[in-house]
Protein backbone atom coordinates (compact mmCIF):
# COMPACT_ATOMS: atom_id res chain seq x y z
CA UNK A 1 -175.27 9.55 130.29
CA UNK A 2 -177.52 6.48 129.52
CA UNK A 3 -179.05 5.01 132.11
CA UNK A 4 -177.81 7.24 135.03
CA UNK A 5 -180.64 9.59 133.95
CA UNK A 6 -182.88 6.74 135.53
CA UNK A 7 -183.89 7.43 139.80
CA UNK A 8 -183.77 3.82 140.44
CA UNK A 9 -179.86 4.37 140.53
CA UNK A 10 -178.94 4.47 144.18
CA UNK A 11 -177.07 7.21 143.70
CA UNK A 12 -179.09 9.13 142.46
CA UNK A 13 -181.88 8.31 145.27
CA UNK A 14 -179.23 9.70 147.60
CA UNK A 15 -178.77 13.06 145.38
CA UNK A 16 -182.33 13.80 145.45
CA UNK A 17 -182.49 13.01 148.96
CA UNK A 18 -179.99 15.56 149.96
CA UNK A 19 -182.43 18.18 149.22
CA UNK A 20 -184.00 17.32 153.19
CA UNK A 21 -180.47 18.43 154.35
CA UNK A 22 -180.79 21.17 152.67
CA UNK A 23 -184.13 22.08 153.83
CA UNK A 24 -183.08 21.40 157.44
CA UNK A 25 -180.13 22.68 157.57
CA UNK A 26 -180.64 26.04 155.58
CA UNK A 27 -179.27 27.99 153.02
CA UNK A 28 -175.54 27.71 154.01
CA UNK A 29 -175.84 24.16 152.89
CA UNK A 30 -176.80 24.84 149.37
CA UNK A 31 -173.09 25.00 147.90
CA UNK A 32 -172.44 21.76 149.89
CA UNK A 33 -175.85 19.80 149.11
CA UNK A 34 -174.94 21.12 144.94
CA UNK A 35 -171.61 19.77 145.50
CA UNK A 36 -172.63 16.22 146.67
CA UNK A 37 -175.24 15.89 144.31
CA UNK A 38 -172.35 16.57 141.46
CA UNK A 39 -170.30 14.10 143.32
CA UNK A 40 -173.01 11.34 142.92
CA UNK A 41 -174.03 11.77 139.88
CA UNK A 42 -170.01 11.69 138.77
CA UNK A 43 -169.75 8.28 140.58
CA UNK A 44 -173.30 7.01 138.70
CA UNK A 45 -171.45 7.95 136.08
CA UNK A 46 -168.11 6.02 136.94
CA UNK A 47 -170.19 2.97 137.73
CA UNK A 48 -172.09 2.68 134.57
CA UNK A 49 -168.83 2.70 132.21
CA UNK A 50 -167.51 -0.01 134.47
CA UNK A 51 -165.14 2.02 136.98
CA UNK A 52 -166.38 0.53 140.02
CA UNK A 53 -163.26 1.52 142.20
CA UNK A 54 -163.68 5.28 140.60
CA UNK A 55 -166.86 5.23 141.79
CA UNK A 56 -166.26 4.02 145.31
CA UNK A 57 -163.71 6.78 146.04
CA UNK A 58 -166.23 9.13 144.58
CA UNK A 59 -168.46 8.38 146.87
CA UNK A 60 -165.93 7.96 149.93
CA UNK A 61 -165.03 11.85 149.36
CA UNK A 62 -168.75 12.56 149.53
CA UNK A 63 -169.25 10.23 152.46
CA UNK A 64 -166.37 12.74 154.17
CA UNK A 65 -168.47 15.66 152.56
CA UNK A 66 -171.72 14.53 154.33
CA UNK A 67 -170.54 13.89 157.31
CA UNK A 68 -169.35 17.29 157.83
CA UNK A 69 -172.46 18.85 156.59
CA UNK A 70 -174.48 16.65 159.05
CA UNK A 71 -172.19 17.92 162.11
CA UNK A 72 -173.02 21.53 161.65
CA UNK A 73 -176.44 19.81 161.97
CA UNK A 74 -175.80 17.70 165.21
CA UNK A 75 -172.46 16.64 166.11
CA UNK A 76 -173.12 13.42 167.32
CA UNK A 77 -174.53 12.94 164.10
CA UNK A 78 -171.49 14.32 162.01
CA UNK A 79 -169.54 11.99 164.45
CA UNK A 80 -171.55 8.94 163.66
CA UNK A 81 -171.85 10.10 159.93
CA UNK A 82 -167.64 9.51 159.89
CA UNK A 83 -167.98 6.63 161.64
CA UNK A 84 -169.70 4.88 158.95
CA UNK A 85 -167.74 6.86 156.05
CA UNK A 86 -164.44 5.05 158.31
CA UNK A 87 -166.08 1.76 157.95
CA UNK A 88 -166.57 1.96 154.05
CA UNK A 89 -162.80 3.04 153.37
CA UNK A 90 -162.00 0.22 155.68
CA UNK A 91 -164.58 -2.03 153.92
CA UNK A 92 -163.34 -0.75 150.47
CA UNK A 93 -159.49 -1.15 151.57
CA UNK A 94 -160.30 -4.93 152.41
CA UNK A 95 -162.71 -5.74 149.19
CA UNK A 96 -165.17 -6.52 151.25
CA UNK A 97 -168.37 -5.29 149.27
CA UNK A 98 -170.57 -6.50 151.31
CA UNK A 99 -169.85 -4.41 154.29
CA UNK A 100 -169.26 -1.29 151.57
CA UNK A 101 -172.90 -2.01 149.92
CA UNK A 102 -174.07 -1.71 153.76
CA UNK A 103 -171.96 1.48 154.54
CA UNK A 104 -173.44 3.26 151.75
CA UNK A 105 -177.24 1.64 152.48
CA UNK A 106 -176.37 3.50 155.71
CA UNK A 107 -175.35 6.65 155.25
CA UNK A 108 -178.66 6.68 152.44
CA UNK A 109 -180.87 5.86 155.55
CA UNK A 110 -178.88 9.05 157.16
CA UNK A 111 -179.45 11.25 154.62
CA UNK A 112 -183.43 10.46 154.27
CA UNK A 113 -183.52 7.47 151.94
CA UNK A 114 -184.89 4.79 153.77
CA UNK A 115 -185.33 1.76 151.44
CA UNK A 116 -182.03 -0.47 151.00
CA UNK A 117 -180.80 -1.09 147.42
CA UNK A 118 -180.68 -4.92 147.12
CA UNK A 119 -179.71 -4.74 143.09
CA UNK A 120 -176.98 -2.34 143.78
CA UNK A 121 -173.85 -4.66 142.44
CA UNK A 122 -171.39 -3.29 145.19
């Protein structure tokens, strides 16, 4: 898969920290936390061979994905978790990339990632 093998990919970063969720939330979030990862690491995938709108709705359905996991979690936090997955479709519907690249920044800072991806090429 080239380069998507590399943990500077965003994506990636947000894969590997999904394994908190897990952690916190227990072993009924396993299937979900192995299904997000795969999710991720398809949309790394979509973004490398140039499918940047594949990739983006990859991620949106994951967005969805987390957000749910986080409100079995907290439910103001699975509520503010769809918030921000709400504001990337809107961002994506739009083109506005710049709000999208933030979204996703977002939901990484949600899901334990704290550092920002200024490269990224949303």
């Amino acid at each position: 898969m080239g380069s998507s093998g590399d943990h500077s990919e965003p994506l990636l970063k947000l894969a590997d920290a999904l394994g908190e969720l897990e952690v916190v939330i227990g072993g009924q979030a396993r299937p979900v936390v192995a299904e997000l990862r795969s999710r991720l690491v398809e949309a790394a995938a979509s973004r490398e061979k140039g499918d940047v709108v594949g990739a983006l709705d990859i991620i949106h359905r994951a967005m969805e994905q987390l957000a749910s996991l986080a409100g079995q979690l907290d439910p103001n936090e699975g509520m503010m978790m769809r918030v921000i997955a709400e504001r990337f479709t809107r961002a994506l519907t739009t083109g506005d990339r710049g709000t999208a690249k933030q979204a996703v920044d977002l939901m990484r800072h949600r899901a334990g990632d704290p550092e920002d991806d200024e490269n990224s090429g949303w």
